[in-house]
Protein backbone atom coordinates (compact mmCIF):
# COMPACT_ATOMS: atom_id res chain seq x y z
CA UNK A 1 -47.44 18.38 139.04
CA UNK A 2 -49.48 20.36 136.59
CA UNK A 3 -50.44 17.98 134.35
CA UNK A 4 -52.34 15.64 136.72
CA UNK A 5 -54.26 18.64 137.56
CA UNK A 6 -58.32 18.69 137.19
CA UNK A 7 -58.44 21.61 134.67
CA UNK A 8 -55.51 19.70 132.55
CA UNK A 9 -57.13 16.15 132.63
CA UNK A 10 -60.60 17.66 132.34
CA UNK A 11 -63.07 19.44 130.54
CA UNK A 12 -65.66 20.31 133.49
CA UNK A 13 -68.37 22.26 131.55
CA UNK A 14 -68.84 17.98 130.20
CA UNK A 15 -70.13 16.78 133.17
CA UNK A 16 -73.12 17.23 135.70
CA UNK A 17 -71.02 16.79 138.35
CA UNK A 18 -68.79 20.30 137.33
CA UNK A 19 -69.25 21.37 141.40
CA UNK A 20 -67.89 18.54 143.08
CA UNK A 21 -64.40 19.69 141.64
CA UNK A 22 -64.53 23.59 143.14
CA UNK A 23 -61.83 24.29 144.92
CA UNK A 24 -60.21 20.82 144.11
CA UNK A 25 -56.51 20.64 142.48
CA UNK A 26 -56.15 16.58 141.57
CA UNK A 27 -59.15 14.74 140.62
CA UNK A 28 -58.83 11.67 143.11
CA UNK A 29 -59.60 14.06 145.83
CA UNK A 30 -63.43 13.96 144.74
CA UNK A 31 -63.90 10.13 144.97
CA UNK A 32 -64.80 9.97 148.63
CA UNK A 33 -67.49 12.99 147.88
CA UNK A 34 -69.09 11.21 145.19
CA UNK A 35 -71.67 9.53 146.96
CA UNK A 36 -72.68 12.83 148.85
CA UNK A 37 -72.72 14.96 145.86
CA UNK A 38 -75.39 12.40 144.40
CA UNK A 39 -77.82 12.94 147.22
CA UNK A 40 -77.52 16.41 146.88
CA UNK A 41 -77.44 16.95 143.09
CA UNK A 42 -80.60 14.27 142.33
CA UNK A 43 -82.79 16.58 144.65
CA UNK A 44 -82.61 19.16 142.69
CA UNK A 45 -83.06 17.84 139.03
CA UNK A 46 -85.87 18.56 137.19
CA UNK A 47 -88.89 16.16 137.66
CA UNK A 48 -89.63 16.98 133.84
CA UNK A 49 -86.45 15.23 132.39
CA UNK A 50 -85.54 13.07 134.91
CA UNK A 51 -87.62 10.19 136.96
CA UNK A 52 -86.35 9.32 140.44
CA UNK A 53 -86.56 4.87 140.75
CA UNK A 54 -85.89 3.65 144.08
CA UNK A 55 -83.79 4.95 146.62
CA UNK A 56 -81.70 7.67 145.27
CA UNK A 57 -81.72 6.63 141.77
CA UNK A 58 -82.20 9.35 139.57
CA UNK A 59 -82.34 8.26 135.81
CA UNK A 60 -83.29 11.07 132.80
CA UNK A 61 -86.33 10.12 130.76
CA UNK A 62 -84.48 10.55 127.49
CA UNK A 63 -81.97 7.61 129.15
CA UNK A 64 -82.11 3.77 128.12
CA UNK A 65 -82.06 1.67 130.25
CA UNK A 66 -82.53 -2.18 129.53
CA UNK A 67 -84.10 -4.71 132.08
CA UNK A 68 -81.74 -6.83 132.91
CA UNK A 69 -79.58 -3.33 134.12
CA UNK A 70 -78.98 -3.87 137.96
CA UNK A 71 -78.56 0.14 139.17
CA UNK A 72 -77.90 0.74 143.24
CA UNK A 73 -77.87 4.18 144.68
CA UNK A 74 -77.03 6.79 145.08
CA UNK A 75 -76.95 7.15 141.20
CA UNK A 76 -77.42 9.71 138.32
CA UNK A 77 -77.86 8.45 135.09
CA UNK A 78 -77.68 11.42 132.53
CA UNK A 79 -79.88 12.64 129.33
CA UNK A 80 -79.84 9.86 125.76
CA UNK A 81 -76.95 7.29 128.34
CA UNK A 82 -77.97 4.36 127.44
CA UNK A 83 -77.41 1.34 130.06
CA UNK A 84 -77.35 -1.93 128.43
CA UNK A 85 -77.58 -5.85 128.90
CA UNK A 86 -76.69 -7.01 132.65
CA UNK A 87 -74.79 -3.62 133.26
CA UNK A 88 -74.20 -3.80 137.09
CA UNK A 89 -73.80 -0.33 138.85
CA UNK A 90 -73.09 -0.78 142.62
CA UNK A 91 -73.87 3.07 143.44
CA UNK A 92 -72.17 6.39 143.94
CA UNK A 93 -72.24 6.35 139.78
CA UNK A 94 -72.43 9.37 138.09
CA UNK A 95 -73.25 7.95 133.96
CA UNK A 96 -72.58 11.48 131.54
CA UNK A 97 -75.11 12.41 128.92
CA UNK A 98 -75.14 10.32 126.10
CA UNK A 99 -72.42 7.74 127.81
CA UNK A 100 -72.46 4.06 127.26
CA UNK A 101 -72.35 1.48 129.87
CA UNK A 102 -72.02 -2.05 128.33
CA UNK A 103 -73.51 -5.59 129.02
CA UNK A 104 -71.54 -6.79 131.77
CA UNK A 105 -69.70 -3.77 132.55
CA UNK A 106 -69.54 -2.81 136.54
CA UNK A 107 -69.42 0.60 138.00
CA UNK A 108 -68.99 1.28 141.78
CA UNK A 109 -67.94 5.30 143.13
CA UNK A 110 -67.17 6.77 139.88
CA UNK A 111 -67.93 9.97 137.16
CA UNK A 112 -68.29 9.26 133.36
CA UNK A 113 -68.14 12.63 131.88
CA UNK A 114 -70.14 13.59 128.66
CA UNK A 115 -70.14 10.86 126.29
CA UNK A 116 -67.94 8.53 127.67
CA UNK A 117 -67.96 4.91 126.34
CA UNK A 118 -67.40 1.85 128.74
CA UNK A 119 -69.28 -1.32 126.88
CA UNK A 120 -67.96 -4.86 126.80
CA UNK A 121 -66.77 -6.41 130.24
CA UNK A 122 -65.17 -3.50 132.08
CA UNK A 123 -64.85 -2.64 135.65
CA UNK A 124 -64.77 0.80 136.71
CA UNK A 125 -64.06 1.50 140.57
CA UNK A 126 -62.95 4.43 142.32
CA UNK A 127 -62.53 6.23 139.06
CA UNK A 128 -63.04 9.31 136.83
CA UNK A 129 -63.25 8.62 132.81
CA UNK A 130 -63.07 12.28 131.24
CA UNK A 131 -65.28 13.99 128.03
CA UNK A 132 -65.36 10.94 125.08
CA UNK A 133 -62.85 8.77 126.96
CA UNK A 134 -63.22 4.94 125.72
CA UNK A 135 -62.31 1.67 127.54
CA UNK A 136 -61.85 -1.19 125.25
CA UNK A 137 -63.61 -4.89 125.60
CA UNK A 138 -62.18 -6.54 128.48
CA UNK A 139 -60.15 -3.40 129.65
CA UNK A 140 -60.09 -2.49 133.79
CA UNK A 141 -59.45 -0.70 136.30
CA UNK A 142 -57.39 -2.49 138.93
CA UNK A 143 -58.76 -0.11 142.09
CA UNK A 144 -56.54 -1.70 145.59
CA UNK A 145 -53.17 -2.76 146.00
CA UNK A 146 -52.20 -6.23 145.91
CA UNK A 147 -50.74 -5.68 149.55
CA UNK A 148 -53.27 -3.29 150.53
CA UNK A 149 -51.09 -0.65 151.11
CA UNK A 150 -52.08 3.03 150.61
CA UNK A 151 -52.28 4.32 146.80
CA UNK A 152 -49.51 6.40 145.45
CA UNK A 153 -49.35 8.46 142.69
CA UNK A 154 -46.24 7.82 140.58
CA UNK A 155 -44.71 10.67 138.33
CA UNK A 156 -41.19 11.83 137.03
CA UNK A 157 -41.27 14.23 139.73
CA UNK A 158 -41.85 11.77 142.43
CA UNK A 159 -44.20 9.94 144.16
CA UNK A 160 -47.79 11.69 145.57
CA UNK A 161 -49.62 10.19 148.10
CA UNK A 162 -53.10 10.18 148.11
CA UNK A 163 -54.10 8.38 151.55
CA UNK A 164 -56.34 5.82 149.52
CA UNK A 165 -56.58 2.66 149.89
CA UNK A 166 -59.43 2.79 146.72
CA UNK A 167 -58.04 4.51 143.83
CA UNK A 168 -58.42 3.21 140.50
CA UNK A 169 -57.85 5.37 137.59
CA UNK A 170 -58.39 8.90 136.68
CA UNK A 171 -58.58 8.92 132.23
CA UNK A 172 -58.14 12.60 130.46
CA UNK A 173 -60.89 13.59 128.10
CA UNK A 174 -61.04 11.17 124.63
CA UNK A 175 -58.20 9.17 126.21
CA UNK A 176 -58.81 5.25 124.48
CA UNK A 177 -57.91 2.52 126.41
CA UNK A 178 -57.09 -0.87 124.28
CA UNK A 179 -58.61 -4.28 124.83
CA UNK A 180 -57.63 -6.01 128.20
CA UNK A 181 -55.95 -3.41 129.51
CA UNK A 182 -55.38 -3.19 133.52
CA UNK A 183 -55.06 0.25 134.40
CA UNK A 184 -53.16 0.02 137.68
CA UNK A 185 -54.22 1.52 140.82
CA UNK A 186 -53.20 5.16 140.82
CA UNK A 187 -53.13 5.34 136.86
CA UNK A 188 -53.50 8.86 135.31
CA UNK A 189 -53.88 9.18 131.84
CA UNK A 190 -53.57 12.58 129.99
CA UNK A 191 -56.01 13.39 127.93
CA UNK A 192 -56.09 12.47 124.36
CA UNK A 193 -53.50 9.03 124.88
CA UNK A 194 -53.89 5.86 123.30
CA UNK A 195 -53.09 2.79 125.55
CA UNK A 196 -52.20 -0.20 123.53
CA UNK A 197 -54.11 -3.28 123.74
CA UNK A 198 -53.17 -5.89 126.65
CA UNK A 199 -50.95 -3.40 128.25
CA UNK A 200 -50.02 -3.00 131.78
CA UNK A 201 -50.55 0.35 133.20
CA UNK A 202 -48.76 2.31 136.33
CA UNK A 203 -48.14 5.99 137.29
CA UNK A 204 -48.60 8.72 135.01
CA UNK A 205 -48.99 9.04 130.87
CA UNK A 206 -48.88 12.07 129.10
CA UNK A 207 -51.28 14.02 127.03
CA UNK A 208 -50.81 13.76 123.45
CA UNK A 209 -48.88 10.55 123.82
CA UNK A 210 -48.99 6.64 122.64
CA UNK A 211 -48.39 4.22 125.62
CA UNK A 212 -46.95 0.86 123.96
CA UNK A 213 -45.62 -0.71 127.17
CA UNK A 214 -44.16 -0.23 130.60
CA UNK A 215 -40.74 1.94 129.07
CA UNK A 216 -42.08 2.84 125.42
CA UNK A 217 -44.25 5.73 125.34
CA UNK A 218 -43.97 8.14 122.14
CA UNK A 219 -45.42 11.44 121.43
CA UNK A 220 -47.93 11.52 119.08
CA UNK A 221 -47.63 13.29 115.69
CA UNK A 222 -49.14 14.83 113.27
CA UNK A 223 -49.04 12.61 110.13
């Protein structure tokens, strides 16, 4: 289905991590290559803008990062990201330039494109948030099965299966996510959707569209 397609979800020149999608039609094929691309990537980034801190921890210099930030690798935090209060980032994180990761907010195998704004109480697992995408206070991503079975896809056309047992939620560039959301797992959002707040989230959502609940979703327009 084209329009849970990388190049419709994504903009790529917004991210560091552009490469690890080559050759790659849905995005959710990348999350088991995160943590690989990081090791690779971080080696090569210029010791002029960006400080390596521990073990495979590569944060810019132009980056904030507050004290009380817990960051495991293998991790790249990007150029003016700014990583606040008690932020908790278990590893294979890729943070976007000037991206926001929030007090309280836990990320574990995920990409935050450019810009991308995660900063009251979320959790982000297994994940990719596109260009300007914004997660609301509270709002998650629910990233295994209650019965632990194997993470499918659901769309008009059908069902796709992706093998994963991990597989949270892959959000279109400047998609915005409402307060206390649960984005179930296998959740695609097109890019440029509003999710309402406390909603419920399964399957596929079009671009361009306004998700009110499970059975209500409306086309955005103009005026």
């Amino acid at each position: 289905m084209k329009e849970l397609t990388v190049q419709e979800l994504y903009t790529l020149d917004e991210t560091i991590a552009k490469d690890i999608f080559e050759g790659v039609t849905y995005p959710w094929e990348v999350l088991p290559k995160i943590s690989g691309f990081i090791l690779k990537l971080g080696e090569t980034l210029p010791e002029e803008e960006y400080e390596k801190r521990g073990e495979n921890v590569w944060i810019a210099k132009s980056a904030k990062v507050f004290e009380s930030a817990y960051i495991n690798g293998p991790a790249i935090i990007g150029r003016n990201a700014e990583v606040r209060q008690c932020a908790f980032i278990r590893g294979n994180a890729i943070v976007g330039e000037g991206a926001v990761v929030g007090n309280s907010t836990e990320l574990k195998n995920v990409i935050l494109f450019n810009k991308v704004q995660v900063p009251h109480y979320n959790y982000v697992g297994d994940s990719i948030l596109g260009y300007k995408a914004h997660m609301g206070a509270g709002s998650i991503t629910s990233n295994v099965k209650s019965d632990k079975k194997l993470v499918v896809v659901k769309t008009p056309e059908g069902n796709i299966e992706t093998g994963m047992k991990k597989f949270g939620a892959m959000l279109g560039d400047e998609v915005e996510v409402g307060c206390g959301t649960v984005l179930n797992p296998g959740s695609v959002v097109g890019s440029h959707t509003n999710i309402y707040p406390l909603s419920s989230v399964r399957g596929f959502v079009p671009a361009n569209h306004i998700y009110k609940r499970q059975g209500e979703i409306v086309e955005k327009t103009e005026d």
